[in-house]
C-alpha atoms as a PDB file:
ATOM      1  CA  UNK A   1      -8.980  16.403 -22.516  1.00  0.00           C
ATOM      2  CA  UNK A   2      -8.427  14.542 -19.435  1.00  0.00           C
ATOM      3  CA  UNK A   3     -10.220  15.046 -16.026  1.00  0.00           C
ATOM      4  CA  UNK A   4     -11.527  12.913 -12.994  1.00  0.00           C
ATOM      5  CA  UNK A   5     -15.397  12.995 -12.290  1.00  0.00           C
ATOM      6  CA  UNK A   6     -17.627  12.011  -9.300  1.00  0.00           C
ATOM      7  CA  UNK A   7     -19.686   9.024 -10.549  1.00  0.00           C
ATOM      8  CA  UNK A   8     -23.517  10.069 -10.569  1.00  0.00           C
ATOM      9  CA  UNK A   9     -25.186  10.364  -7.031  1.00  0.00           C
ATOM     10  CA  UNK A  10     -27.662   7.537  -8.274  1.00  0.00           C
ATOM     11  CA  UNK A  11     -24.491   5.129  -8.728  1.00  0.00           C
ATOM     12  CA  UNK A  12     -22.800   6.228  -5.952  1.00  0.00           C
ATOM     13  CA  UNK A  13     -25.746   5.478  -3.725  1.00  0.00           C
ATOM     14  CA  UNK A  14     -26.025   2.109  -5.180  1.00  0.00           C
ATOM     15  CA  UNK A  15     -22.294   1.106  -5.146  1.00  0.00           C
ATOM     16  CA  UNK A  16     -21.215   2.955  -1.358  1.00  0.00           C
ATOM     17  CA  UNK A  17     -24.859   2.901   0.779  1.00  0.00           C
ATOM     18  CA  UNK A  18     -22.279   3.939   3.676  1.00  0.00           C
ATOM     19  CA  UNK A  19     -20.175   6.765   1.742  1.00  0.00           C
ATOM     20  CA  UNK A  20     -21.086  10.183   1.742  1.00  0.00           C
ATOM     21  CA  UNK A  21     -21.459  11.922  -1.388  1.00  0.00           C
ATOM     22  CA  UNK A  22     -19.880  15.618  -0.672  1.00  0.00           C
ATOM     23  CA  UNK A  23     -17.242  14.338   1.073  1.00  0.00           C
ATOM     24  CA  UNK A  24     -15.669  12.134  -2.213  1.00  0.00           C
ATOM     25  CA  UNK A  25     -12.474  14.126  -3.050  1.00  0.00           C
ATOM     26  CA  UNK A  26     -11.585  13.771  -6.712  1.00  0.00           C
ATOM     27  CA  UNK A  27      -7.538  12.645  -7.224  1.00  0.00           C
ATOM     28  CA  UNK A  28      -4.877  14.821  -6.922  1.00  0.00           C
ATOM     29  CA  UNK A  29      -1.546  14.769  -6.847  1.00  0.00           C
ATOM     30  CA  UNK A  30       0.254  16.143  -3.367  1.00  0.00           C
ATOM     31  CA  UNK A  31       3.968  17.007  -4.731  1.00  0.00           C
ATOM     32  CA  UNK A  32       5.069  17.343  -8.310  1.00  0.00           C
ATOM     33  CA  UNK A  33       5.101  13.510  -9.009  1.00  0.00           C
ATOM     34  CA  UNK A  34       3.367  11.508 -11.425  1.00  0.00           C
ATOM     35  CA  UNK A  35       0.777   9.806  -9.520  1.00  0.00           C
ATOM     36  CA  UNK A  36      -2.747  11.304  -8.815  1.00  0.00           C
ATOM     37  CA  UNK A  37      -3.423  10.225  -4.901  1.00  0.00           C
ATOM     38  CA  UNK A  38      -6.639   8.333  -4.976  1.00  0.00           C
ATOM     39  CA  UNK A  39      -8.756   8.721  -1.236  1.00  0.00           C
ATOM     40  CA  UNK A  40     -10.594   6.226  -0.012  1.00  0.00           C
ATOM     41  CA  UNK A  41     -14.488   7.151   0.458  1.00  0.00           C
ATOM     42  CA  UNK A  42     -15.109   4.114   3.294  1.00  0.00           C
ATOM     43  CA  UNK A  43     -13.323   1.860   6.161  1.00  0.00           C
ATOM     44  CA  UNK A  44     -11.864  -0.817   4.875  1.00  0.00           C
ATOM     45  CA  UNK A  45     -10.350  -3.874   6.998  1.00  0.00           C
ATOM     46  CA  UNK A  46      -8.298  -6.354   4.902  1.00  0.00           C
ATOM     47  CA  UNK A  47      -7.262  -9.955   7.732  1.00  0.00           C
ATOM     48  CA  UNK A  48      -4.751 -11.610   6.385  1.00  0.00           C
ATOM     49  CA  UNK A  49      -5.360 -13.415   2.925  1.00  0.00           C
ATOM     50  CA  UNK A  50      -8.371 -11.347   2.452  1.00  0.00           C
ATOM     51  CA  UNK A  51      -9.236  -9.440  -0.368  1.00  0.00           C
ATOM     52  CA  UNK A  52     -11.940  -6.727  -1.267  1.00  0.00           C
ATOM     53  CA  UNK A  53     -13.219  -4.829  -4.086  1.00  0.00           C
ATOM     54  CA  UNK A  54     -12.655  -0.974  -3.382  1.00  0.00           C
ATOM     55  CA  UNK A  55     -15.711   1.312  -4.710  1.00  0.00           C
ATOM     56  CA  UNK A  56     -13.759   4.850  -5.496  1.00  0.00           C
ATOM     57  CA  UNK A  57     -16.519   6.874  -6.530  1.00  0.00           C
ATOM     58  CA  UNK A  58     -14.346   8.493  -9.058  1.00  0.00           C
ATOM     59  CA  UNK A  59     -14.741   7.994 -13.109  1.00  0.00           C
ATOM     60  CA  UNK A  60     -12.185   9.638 -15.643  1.00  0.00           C
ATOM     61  CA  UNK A  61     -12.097  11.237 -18.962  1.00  0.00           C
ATOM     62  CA  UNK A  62      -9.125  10.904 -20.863  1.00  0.00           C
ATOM     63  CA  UNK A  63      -8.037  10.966 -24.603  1.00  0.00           C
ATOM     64  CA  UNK A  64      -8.841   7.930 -26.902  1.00  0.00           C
ATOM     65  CA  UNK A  65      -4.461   7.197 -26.801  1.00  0.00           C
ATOM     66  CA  UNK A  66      -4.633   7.143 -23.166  1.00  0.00           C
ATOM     67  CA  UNK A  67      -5.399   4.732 -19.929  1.00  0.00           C
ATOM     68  CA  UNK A  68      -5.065   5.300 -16.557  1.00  0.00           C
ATOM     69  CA  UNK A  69      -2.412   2.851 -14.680  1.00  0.00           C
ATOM     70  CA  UNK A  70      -3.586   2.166 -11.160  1.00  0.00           C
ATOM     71  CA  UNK A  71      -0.822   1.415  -8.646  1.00  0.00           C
ATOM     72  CA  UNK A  72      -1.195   0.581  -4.996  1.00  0.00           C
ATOM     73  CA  UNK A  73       0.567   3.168  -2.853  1.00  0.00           C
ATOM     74  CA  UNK A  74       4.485   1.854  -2.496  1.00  0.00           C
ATOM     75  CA  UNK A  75       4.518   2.061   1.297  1.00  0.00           C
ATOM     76  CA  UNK A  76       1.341  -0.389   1.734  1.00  0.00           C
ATOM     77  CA  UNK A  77       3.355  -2.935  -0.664  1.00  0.00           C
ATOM     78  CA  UNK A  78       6.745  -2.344   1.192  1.00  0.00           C
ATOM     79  CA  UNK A  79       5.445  -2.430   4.809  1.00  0.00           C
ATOM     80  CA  UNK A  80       2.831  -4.061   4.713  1.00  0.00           C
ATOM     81  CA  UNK A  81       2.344  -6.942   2.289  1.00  0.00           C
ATOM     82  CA  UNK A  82      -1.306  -5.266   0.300  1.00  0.00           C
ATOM     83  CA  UNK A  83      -1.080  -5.718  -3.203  1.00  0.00           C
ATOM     84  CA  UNK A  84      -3.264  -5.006  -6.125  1.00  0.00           C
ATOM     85  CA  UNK A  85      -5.086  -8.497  -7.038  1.00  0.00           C
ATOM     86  CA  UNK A  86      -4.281  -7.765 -10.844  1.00  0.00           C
ATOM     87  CA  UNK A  87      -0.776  -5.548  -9.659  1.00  0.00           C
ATOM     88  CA  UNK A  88      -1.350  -2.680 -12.171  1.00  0.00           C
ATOM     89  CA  UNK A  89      -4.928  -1.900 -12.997  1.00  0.00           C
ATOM     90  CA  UNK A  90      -5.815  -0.261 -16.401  1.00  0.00           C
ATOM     91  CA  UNK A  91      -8.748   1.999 -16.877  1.00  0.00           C
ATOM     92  CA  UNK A  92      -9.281   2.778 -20.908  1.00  0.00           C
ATOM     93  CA  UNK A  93     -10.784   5.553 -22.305  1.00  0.00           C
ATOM     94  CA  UNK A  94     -13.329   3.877 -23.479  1.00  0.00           C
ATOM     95  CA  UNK A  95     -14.488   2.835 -19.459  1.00  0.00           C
ATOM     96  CA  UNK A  96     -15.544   6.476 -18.922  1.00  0.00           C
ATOM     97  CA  UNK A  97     -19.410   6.787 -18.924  1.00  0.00           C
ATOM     98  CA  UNK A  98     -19.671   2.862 -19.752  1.00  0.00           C
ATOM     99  CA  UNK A  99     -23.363   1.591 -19.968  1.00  0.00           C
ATOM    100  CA  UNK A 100     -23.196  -0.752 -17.401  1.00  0.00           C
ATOM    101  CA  UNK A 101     -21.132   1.200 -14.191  1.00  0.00           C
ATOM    102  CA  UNK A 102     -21.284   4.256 -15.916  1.00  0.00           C
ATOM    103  CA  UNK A 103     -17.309   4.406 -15.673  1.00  0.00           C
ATOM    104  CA  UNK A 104     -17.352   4.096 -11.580  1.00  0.00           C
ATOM    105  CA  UNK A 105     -13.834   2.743 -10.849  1.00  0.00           C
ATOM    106  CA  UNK A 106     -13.199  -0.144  -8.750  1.00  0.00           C
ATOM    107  CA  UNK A 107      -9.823  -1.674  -7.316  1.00  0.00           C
ATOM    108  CA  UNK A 108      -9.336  -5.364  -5.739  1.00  0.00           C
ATOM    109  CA  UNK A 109      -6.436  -5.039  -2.793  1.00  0.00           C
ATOM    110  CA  UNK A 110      -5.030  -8.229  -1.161  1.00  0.00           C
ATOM    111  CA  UNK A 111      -3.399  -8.581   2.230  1.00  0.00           C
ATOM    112  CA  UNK A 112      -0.848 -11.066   1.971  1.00  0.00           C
ATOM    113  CA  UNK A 113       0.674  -9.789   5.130  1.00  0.00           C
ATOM    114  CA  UNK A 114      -0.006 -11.198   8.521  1.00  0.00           C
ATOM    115  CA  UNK A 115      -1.750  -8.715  10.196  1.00  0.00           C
ATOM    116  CA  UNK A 116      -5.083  -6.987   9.857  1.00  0.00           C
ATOM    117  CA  UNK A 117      -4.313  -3.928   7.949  1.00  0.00           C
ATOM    118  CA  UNK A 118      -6.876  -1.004   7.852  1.00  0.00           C
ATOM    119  CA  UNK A 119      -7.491   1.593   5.171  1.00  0.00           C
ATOM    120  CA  UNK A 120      -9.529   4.829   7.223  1.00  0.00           C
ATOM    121  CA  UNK A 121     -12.203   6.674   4.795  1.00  0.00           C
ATOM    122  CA  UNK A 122      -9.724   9.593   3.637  1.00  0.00           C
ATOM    123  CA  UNK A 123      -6.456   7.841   3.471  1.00  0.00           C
ATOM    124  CA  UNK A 124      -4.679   7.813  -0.238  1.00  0.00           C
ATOM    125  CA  UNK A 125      -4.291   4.703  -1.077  1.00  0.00           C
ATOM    126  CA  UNK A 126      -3.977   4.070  -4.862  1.00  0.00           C
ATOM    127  CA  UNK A 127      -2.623   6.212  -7.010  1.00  0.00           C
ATOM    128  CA  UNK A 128      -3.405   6.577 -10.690  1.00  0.00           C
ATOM    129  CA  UNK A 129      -0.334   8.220 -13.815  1.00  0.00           C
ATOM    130  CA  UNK A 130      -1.952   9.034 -17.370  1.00  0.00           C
ATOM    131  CA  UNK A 131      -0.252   7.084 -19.859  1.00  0.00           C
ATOM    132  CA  UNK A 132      -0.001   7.400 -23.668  1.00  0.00           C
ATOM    133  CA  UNK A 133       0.231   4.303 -25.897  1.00  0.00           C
ATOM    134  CA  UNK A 134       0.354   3.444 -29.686  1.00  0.00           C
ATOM    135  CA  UNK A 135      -1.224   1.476 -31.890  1.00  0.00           C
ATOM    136  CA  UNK A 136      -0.321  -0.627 -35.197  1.00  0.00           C
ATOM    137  CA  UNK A 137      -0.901   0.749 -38.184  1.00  0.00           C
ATOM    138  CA  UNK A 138      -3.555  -1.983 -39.270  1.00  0.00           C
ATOM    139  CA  UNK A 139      -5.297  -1.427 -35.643  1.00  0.00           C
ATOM    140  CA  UNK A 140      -9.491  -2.220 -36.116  1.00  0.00           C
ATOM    141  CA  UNK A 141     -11.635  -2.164 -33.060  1.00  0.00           C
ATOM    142  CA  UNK A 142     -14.943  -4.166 -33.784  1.00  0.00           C
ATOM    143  CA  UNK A 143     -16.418  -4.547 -30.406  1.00  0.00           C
ATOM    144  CA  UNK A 144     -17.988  -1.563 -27.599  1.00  0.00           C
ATOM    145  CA  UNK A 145     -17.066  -1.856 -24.142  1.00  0.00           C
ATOM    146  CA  UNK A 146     -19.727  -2.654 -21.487  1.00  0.00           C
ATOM    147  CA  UNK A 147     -19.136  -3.725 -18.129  1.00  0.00           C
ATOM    148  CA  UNK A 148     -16.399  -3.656 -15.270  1.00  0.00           C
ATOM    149  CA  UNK A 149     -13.569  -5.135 -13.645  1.00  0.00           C
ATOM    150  CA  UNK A 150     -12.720  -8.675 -16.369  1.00  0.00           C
ATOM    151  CA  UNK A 151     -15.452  -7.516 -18.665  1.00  0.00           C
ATOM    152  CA  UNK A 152     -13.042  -7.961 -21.698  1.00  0.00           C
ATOM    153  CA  UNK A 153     -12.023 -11.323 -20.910  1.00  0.00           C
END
């Protein structure tokens, strides 16, 4: 089973004080490609050389051979310099409903451009593809997942 969620209205109130809770659209995808079109819940200004962390508002359930790839939309890289700090950003299974965030997913953007670019509140600007992987046949997992963005190290 895989779905997106609205994080809880507790957690969104604590995360985005200036979003507005009905209004969060969960991901979809526009046209028959891969990528579920992520929509920005708040303004965001990025100056040159700046970076932010991007609340979402949206958590995901997916199957335990799964993760979620993050990917800044292509046209923000090609025209205009804004990158994903980490480039691809992975969201396990196991981030869904976690203790600390309670799954909420966050993205860092840089502007490396040199202009102010500006992300409106309803503007897809990430976009997130399922994607299966394996595992070696000796695979042991010893340790639960709390925490967010760098919380395994």
């Amino acid at each position: 089973m895989r779905r997106f969620e609205k994080i809880d209205r507790d957690l969104f109130e604590r995360d985005i004080p200036s979003g507005n809770y009905e209004e969060l659209l969960l991901p979809r995808r526009s046209t028959n490609s891969a990528g579920y079109d992520f929509v920005s819940v708040i303004d965001v200004t990025l100056n040159p050389g700046e970076r932010k962390i991007i609340p979402t508002g949206i958590k995901v359930k997916m199957n335990d051979t799964e993760f979620l790839a993050l990917y800044v939309r292509s046209s923000y890289g090609f025209k205009n310099n804004v990158r994903m700090c980490n480039q691809v950003g992975i969201i396990d299974a196991d981030y869904y409903g976690n203790s600390e965030n309670g799954g909420h997913i966050f993205v860092c953007l840089q502007n490396e451009g040199d202009k102010t670019f500006e992300i409106k509140k309803g503007d897809r600007f990430i976009q997130g593809i399922f994607t299966p992987f394996l595992l070696t046949d000796e695979d042991e997992v010893s340790e639960e997942r709390t925490g967010g963005i760098g919380s395994t190290d």
